[in-house]
C-alpha atoms as a PDB file:
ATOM      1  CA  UNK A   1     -33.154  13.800  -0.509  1.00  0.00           C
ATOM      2  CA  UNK A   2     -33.666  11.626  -3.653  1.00  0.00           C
ATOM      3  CA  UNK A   3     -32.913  12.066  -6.922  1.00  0.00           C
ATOM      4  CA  UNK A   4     -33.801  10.360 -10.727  1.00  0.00           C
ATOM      5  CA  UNK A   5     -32.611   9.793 -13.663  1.00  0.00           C
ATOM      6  CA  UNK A   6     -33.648   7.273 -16.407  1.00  0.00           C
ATOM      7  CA  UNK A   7     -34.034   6.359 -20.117  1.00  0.00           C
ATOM      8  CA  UNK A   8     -35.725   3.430 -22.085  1.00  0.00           C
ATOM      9  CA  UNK A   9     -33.851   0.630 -20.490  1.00  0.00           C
ATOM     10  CA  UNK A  10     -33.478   2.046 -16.463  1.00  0.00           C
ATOM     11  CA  UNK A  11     -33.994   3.936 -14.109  1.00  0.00           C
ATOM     12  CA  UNK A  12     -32.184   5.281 -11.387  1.00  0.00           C
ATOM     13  CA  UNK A  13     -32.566   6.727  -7.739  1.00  0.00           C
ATOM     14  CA  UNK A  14     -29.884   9.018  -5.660  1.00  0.00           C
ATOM     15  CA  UNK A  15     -29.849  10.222  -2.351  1.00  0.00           C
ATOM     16  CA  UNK A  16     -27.713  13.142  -1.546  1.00  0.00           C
ATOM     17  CA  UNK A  17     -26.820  10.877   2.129  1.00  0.00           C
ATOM     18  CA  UNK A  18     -23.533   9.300   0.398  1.00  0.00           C
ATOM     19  CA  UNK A  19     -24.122  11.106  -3.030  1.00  0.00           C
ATOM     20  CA  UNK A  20     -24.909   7.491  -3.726  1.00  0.00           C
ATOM     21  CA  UNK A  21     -27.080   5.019  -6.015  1.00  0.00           C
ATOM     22  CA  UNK A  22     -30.122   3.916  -4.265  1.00  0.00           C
ATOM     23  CA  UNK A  23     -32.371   1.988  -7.107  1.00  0.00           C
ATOM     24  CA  UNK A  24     -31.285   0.028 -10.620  1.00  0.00           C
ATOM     25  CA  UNK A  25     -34.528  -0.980 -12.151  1.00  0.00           C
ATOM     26  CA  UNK A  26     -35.460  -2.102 -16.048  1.00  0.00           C
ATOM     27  CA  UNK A  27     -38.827  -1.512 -17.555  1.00  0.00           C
ATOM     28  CA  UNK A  28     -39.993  -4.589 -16.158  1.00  0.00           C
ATOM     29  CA  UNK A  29     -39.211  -3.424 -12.658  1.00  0.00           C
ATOM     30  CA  UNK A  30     -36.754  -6.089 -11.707  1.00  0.00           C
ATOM     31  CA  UNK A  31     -34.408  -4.505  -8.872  1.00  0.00           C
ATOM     32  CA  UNK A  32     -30.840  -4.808  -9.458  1.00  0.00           C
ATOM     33  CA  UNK A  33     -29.311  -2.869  -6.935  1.00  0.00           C
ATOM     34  CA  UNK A  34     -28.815  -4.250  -3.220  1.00  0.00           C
ATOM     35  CA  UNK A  35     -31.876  -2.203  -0.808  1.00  0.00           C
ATOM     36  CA  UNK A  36     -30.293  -2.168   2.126  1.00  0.00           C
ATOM     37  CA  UNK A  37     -31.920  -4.748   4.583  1.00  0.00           C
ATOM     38  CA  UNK A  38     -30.091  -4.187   7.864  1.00  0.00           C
ATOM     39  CA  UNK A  39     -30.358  -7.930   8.851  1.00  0.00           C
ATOM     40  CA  UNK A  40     -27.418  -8.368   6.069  1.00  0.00           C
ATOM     41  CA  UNK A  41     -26.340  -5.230   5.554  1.00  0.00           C
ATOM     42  CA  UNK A  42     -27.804  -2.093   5.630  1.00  0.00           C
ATOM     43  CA  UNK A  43     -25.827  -0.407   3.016  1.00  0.00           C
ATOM     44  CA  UNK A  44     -26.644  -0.324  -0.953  1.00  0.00           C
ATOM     45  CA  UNK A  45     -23.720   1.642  -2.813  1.00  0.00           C
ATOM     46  CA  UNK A  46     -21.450   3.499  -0.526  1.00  0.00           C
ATOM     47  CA  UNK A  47     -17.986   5.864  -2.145  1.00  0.00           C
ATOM     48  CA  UNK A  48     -14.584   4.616   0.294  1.00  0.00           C
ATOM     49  CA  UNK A  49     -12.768   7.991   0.619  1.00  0.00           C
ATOM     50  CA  UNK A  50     -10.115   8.927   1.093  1.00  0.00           C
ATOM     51  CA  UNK A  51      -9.154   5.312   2.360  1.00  0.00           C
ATOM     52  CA  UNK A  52     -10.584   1.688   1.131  1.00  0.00           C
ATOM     53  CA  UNK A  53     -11.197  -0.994   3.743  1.00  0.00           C
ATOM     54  CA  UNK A  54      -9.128  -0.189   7.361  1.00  0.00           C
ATOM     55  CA  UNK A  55      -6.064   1.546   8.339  1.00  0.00           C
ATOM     56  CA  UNK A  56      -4.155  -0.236  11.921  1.00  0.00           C
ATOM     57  CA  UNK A  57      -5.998   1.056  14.784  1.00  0.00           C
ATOM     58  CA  UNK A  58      -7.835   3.100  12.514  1.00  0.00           C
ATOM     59  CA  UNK A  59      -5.260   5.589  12.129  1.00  0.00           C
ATOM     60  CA  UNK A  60      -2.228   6.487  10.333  1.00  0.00           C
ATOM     61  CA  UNK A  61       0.136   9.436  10.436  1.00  0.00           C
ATOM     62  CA  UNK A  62       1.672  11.333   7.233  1.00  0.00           C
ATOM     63  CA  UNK A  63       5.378  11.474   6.446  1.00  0.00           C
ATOM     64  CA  UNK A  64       5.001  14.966   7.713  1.00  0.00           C
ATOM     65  CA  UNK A  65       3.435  13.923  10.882  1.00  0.00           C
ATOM     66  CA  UNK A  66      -0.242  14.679  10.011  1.00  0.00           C
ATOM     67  CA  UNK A  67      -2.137  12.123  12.253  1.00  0.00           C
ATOM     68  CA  UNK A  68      -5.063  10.551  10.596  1.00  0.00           C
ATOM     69  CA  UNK A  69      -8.005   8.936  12.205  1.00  0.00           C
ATOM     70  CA  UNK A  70     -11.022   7.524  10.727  1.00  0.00           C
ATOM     71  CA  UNK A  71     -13.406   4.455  10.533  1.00  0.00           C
ATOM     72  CA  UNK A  72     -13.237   1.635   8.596  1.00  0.00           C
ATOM     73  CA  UNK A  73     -14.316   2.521   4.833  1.00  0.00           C
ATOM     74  CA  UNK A  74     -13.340   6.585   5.642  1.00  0.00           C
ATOM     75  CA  UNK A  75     -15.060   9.657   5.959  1.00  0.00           C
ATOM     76  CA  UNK A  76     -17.710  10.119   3.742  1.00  0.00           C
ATOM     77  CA  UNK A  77     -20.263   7.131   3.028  1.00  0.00           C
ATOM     78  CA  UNK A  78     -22.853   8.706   5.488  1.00  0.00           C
ATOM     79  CA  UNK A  79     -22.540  12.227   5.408  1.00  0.00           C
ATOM     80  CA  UNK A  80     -24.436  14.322   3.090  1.00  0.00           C
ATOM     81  CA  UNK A  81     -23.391  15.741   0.070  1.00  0.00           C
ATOM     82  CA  UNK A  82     -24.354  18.604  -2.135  1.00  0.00           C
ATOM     83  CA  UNK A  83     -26.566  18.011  -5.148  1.00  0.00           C
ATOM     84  CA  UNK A  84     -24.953  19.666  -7.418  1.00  0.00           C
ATOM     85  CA  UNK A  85     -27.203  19.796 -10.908  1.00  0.00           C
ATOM     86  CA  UNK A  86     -28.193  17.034 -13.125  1.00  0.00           C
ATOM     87  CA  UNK A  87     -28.849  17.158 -17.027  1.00  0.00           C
ATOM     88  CA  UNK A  88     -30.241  14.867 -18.638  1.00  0.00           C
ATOM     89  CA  UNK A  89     -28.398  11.741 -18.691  1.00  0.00           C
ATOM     90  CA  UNK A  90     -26.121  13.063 -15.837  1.00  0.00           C
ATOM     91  CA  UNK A  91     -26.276  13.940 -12.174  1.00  0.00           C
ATOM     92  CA  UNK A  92     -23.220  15.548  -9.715  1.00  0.00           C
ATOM     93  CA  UNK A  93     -23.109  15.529  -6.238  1.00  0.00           C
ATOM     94  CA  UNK A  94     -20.115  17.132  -4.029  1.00  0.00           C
ATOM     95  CA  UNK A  95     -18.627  17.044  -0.450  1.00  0.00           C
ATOM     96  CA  UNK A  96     -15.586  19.317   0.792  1.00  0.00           C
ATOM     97  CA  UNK A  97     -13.570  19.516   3.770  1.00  0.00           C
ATOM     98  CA  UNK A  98     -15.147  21.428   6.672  1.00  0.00           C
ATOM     99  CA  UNK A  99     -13.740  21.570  10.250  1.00  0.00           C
ATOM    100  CA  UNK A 100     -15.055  18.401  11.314  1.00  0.00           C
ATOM    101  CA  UNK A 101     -13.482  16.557   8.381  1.00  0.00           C
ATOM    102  CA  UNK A 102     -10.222  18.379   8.577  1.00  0.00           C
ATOM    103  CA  UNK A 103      -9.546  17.106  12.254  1.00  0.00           C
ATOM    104  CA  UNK A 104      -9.696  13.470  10.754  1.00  0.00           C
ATOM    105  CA  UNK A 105      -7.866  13.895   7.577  1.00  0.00           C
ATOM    106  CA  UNK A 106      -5.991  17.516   7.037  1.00  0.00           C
ATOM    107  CA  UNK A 107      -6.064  18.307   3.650  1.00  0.00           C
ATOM    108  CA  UNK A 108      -8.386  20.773   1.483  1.00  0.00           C
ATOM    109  CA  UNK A 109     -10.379  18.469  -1.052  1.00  0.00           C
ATOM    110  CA  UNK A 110     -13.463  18.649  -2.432  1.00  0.00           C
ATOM    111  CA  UNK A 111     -14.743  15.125  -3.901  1.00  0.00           C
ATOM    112  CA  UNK A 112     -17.335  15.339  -6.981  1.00  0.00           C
ATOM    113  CA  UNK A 113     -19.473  12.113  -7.652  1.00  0.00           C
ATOM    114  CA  UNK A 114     -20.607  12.308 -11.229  1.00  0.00           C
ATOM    115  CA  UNK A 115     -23.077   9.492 -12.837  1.00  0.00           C
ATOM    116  CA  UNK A 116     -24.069   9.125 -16.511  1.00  0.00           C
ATOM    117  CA  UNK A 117     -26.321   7.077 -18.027  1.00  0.00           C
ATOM    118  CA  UNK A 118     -26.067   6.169 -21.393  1.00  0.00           C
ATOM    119  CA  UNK A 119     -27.739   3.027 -22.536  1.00  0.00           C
ATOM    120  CA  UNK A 120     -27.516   0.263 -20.172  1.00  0.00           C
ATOM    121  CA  UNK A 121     -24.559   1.878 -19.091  1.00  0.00           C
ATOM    122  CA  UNK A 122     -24.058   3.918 -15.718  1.00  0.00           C
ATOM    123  CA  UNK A 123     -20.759   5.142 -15.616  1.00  0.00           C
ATOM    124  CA  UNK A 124     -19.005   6.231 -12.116  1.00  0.00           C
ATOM    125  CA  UNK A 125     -16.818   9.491 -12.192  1.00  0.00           C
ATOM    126  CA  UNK A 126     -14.749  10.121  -8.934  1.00  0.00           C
ATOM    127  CA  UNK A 127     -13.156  13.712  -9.180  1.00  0.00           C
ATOM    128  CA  UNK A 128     -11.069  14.677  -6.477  1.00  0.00           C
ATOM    129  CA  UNK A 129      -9.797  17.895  -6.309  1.00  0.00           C
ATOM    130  CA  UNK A 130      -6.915  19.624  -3.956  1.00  0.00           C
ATOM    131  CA  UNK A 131      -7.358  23.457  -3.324  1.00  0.00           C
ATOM    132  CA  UNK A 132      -4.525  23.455  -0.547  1.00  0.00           C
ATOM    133  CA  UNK A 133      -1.042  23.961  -1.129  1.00  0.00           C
ATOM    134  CA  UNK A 134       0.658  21.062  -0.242  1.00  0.00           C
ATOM    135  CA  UNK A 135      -0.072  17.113  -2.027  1.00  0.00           C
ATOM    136  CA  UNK A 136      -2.386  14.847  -0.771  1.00  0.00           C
ATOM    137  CA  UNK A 137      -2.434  11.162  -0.354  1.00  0.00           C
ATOM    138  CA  UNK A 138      -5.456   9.146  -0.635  1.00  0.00           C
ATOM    139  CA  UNK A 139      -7.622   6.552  -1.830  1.00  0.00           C
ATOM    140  CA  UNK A 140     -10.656   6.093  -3.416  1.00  0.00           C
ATOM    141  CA  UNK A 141     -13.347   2.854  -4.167  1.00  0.00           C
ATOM    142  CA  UNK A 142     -16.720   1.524  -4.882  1.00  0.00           C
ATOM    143  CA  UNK A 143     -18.837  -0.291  -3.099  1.00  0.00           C
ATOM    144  CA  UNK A 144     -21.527  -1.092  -5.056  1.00  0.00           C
ATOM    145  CA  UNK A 145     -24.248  -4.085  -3.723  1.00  0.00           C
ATOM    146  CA  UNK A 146     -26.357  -6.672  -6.085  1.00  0.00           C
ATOM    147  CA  UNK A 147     -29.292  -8.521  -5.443  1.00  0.00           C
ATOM    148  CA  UNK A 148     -28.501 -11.737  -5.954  1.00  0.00           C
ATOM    149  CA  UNK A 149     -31.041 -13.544  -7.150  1.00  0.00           C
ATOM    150  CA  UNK A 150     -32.817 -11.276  -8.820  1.00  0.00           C
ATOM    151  CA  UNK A 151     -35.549 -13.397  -9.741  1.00  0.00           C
ATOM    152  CA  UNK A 152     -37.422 -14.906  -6.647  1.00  0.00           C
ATOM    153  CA  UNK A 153     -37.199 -18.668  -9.012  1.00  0.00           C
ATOM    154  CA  UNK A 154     -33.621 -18.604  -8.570  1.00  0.00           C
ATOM    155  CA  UNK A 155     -31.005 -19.138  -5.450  1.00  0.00           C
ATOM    156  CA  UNK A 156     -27.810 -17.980  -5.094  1.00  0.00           C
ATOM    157  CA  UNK A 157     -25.768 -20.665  -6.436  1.00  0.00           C
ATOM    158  CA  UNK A 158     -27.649 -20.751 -10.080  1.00  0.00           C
ATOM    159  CA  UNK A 159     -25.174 -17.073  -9.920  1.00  0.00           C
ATOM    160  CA  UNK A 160     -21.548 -17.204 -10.885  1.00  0.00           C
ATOM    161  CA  UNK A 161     -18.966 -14.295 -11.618  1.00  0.00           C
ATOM    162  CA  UNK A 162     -17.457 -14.123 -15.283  1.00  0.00           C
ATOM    163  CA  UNK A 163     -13.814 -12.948 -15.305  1.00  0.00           C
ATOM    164  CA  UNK A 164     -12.693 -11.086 -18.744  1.00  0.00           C
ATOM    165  CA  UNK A 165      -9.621 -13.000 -19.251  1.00  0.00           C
ATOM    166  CA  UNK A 166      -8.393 -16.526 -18.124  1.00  0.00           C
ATOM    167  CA  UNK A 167      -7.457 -16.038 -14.418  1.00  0.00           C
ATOM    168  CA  UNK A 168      -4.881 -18.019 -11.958  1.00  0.00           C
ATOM    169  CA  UNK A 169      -4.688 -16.361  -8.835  1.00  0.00           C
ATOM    170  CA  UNK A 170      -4.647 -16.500  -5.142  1.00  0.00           C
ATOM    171  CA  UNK A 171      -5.993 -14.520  -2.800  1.00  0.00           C
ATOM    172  CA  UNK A 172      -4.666 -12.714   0.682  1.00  0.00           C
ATOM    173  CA  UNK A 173      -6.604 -13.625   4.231  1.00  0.00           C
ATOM    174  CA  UNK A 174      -8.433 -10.714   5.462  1.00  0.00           C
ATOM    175  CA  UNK A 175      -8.280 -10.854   9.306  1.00  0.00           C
ATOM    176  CA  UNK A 176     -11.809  -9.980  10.705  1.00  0.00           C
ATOM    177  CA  UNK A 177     -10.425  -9.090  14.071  1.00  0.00           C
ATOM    178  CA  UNK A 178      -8.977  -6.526  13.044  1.00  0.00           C
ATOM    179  CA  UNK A 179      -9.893  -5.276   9.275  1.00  0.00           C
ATOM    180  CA  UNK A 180      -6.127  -5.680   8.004  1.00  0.00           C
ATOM    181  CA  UNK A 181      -4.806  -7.966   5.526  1.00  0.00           C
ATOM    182  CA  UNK A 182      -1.992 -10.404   5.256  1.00  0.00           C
ATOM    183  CA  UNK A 183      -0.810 -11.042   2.003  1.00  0.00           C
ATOM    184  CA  UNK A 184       1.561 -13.703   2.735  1.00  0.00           C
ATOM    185  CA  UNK A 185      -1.160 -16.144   3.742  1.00  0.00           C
ATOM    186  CA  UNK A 186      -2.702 -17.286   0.634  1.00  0.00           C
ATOM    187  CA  UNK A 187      -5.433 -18.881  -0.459  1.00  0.00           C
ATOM    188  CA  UNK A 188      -5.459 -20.644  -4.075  1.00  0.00           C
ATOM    189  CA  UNK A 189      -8.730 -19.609  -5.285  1.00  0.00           C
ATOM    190  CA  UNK A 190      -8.390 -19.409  -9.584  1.00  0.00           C
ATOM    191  CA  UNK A 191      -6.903 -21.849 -11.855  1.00  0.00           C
ATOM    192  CA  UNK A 192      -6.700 -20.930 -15.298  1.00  0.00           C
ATOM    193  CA  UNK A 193     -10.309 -20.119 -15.211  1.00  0.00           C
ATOM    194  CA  UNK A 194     -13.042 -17.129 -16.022  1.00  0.00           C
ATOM    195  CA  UNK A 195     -15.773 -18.375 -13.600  1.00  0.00           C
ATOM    196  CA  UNK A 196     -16.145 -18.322 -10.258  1.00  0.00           C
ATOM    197  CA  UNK A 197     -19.406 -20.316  -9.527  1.00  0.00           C
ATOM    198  CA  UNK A 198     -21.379 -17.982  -6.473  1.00  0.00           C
ATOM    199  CA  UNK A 199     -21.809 -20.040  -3.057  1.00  0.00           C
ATOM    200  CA  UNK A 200     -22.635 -18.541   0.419  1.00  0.00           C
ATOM    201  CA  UNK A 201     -19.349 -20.363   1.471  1.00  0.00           C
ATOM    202  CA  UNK A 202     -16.761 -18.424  -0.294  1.00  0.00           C
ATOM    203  CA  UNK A 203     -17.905 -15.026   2.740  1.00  0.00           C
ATOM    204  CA  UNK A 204     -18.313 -17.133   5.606  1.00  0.00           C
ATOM    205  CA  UNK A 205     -14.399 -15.536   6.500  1.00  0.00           C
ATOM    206  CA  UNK A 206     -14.711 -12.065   5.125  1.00  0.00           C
ATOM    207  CA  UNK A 207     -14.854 -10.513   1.218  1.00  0.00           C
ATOM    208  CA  UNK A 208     -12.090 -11.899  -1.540  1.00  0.00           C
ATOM    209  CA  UNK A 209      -9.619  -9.651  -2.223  1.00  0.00           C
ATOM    210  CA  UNK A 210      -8.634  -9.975  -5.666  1.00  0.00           C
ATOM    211  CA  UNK A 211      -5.329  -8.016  -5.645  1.00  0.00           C
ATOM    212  CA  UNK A 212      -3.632  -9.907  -8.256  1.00  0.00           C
ATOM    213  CA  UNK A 213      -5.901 -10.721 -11.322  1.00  0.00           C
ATOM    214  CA  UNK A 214      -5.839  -9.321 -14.650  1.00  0.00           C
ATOM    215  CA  UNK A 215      -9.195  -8.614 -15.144  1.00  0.00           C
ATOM    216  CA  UNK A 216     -10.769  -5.137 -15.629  1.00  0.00           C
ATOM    217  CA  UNK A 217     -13.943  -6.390 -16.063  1.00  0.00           C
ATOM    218  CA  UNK A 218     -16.454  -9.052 -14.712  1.00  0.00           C
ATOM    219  CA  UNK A 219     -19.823 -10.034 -14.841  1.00  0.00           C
ATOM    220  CA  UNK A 220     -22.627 -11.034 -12.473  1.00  0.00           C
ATOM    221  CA  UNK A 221     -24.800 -13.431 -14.181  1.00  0.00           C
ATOM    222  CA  UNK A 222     -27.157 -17.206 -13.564  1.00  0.00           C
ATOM    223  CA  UNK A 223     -27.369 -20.265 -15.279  1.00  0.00           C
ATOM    224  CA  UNK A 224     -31.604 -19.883 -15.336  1.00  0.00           C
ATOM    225  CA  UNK A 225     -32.246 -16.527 -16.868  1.00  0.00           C
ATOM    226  CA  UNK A 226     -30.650 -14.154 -19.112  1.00  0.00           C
ATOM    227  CA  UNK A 227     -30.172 -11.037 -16.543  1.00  0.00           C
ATOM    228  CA  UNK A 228     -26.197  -9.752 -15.886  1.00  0.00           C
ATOM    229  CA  UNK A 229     -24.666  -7.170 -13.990  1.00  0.00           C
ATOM    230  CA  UNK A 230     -21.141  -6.562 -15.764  1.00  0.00           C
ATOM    231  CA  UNK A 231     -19.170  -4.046 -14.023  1.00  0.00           C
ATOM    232  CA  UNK A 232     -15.703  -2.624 -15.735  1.00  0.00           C
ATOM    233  CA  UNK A 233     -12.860  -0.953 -13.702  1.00  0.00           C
ATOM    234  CA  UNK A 234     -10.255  -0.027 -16.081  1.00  0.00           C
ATOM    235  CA  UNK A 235      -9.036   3.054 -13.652  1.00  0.00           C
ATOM    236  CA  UNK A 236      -8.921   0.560 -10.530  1.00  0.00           C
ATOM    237  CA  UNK A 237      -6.310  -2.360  -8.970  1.00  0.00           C
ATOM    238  CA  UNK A 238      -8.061  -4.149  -7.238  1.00  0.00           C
ATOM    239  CA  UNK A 239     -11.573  -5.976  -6.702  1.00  0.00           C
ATOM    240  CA  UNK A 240     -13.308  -6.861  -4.128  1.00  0.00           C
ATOM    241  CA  UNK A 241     -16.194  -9.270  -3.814  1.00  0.00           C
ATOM    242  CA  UNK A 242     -18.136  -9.708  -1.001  1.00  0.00           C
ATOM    243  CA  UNK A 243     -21.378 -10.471   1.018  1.00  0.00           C
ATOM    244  CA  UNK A 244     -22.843 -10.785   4.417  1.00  0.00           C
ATOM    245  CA  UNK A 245     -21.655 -14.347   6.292  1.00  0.00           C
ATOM    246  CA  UNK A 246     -25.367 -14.503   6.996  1.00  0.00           C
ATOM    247  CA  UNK A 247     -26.265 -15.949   4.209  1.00  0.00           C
ATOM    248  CA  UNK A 248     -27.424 -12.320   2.318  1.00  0.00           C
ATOM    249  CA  UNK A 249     -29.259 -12.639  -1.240  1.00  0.00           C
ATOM    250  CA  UNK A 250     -26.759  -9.798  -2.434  1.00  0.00           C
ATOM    251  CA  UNK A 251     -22.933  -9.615  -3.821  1.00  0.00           C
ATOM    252  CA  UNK A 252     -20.952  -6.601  -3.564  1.00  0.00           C
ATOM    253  CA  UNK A 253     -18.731  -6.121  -6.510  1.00  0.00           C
ATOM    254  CA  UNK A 254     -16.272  -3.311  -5.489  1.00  0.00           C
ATOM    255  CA  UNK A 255     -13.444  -1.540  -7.229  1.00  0.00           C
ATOM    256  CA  UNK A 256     -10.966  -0.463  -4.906  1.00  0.00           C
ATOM    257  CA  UNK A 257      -7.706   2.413  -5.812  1.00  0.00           C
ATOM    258  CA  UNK A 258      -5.720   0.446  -2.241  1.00  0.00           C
ATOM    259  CA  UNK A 259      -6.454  -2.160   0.645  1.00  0.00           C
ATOM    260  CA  UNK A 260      -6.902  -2.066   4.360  1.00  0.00           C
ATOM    261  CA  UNK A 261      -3.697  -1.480   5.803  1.00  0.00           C
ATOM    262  CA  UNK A 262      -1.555  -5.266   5.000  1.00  0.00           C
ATOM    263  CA  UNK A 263       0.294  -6.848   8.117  1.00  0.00           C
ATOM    264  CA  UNK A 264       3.747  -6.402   6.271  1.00  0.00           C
ATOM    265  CA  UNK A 265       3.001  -2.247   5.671  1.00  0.00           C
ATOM    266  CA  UNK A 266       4.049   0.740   8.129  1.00  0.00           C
ATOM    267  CA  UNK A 267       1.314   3.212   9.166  1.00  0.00           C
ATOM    268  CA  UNK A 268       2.652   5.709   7.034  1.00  0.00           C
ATOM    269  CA  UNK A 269       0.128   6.437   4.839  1.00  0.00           C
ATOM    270  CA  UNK A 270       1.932   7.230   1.823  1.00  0.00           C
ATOM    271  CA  UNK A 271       4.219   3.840   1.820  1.00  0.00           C
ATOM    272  CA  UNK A 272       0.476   1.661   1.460  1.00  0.00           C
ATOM    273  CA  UNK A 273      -0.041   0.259  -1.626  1.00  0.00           C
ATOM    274  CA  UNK A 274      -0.756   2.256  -4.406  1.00  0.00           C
ATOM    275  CA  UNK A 275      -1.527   5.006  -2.626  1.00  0.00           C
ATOM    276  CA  UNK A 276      -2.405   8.069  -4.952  1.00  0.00           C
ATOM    277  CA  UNK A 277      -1.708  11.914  -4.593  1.00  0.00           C
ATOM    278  CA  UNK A 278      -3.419  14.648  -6.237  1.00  0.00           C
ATOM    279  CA  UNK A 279      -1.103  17.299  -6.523  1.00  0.00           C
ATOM    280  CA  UNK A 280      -1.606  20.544  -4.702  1.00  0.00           C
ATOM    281  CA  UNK A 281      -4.030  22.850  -6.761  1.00  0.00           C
ATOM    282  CA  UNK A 282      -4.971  19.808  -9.406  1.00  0.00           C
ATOM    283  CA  UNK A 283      -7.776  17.387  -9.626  1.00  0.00           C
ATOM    284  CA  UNK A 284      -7.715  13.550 -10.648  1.00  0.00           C
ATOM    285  CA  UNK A 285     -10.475  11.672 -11.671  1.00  0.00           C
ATOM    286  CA  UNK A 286     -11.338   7.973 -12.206  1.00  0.00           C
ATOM    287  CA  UNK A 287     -14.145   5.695 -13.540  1.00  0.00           C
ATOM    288  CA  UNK A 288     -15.903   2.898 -12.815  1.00  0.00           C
ATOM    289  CA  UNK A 289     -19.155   1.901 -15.136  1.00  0.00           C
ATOM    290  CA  UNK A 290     -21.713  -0.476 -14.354  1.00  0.00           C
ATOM    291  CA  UNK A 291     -23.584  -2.282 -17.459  1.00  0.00           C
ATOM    292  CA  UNK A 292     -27.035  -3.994 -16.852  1.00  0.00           C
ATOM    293  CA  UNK A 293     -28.561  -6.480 -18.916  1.00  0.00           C
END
């Protein structure tokens, strides 16, 4: 079911499928968020819970024992959630365990998705809360997809991504086969620089994982007209960029809280990187905020 919300510079569409974003549009109807053609990709915005990218065989087991098993990207991203009210600048949606989820990943959660919009502003709140007794590891990310261009007089390469500070990085080969990472095989990718001109090359492998830059914000923006994307993830690690190797006229920018499992990590779940645990009984939350321009 779909859901609005808007003010004098956007508007916005939900669906309750994902609890996701669906449509970014100004007042001069330009479309700034991904729609989902399948011969790319056929997602838009999806919320990675309780794990980001892959786990090894697509399971992992507890230091307890618990055995978890579950798809690439988790649980959630196509199930539907409960709309839970909106005001006016806000809207929340909710998913909780139920038997089916609990076979896959044991713990008692429920997982609130909470968008404002203020201004040009749509800020992402992840709330994650445990109602069992015992901790619970997990992690959380966006996913969210722009079209890019977003004017049909411009091509993908008049786009480039604007780093907030100077970067020099490298960045870790994702291994298609398989969906895990090995961060001893590097790639040089930043040197002392804030922009990273936009070329169908840089996905012909797989996304970049950006698991060492300083950044907590960057910007989506072209050298021919004055329209940006600028997404901030203060709360969040890591960053992921990525589009189809197809050639698709979109760019996820993703904030991730971990990474697909790395070649050098066990498959206990609570020794991968950064892993996060909301204590038993307690709730964490964090943001992400997407500006448009």
């Amino acid at each position: 079911m779909e859901y609005y919300l808007e003010n004098e510079f956007l508007s916005l569409t939900f669906n309750s499928v994902g609890g996701t974003l669906t449509s970014i549009k100004n007042p001069l109807g330009i479309e700034y968020l991904w729609q989902g053609d399948s011969r790319y990709w056929s997602g838009q915005a999806p919320v990675l819970f309780p794990i980001c990218g892959s786990l090894r065989n697509d399971q992992a087991i507890t230091k307890d024992g618990k055995v978890l098993k579950m798809p690439r990207h988790g649980l959630v991203r196509k199930l539907d959630f409960q709309y839970v009210g909106q005001e006016w600048n806000r809207i929340v949606f909710s998913i909780m365990t139920n038997a089916e989820l609990f076979k896959a990943f044991p713990y008692h959660f429920k997982l609130l998705i909470e968008y404002k919009l203020t201004g040009k502003t749509i800020q992402v709140n992840y709330i994650i809360e445990n109602f069992g007794n015992e901790d619970m590891p997990f992690f959380i990310g966006g996913h969210p997809g722009f079209n890019c261009p977003l004017q049909e007089d411009e091509t993908y390469n008049d786009y480039y991504i604007e780093f907030e500070k100077e970067e020099n990085c490298s960045v870790p080969l994702p291994i298609t086969e398989t969906g895990l990472i090995d961060t001893q095989q590097r790639t040089p990718l930043l040197h002392q620089q804030k922009i990273l001109p936009l070329t169908h090359a840089l996905f012909e492998k797989d996304a970049i994982i950006f698991d060492e830059i300083q950044s907590r914000q960057v910007t989506l923006a072209s050298h021919k007209s004055s329209h940006k994307v600028t997404v901030q993830y203060h709360d969040f690690p890591y960053l992921i960029l990525w589009s189809s190797p197809n050639h698709g006229p979109f760019i996820a920018i993703e904030p991730w809280l971990g990474l697909s499992t790395c070649l050098n990590e066990s498959d206990i779940f609570e020794e991968k990187r950064n892993v996060q645990i909301v204590k038993a009984l307690r709730t964490n939350t964090y943001s992400y905020s997407i500006q448009i321009d």
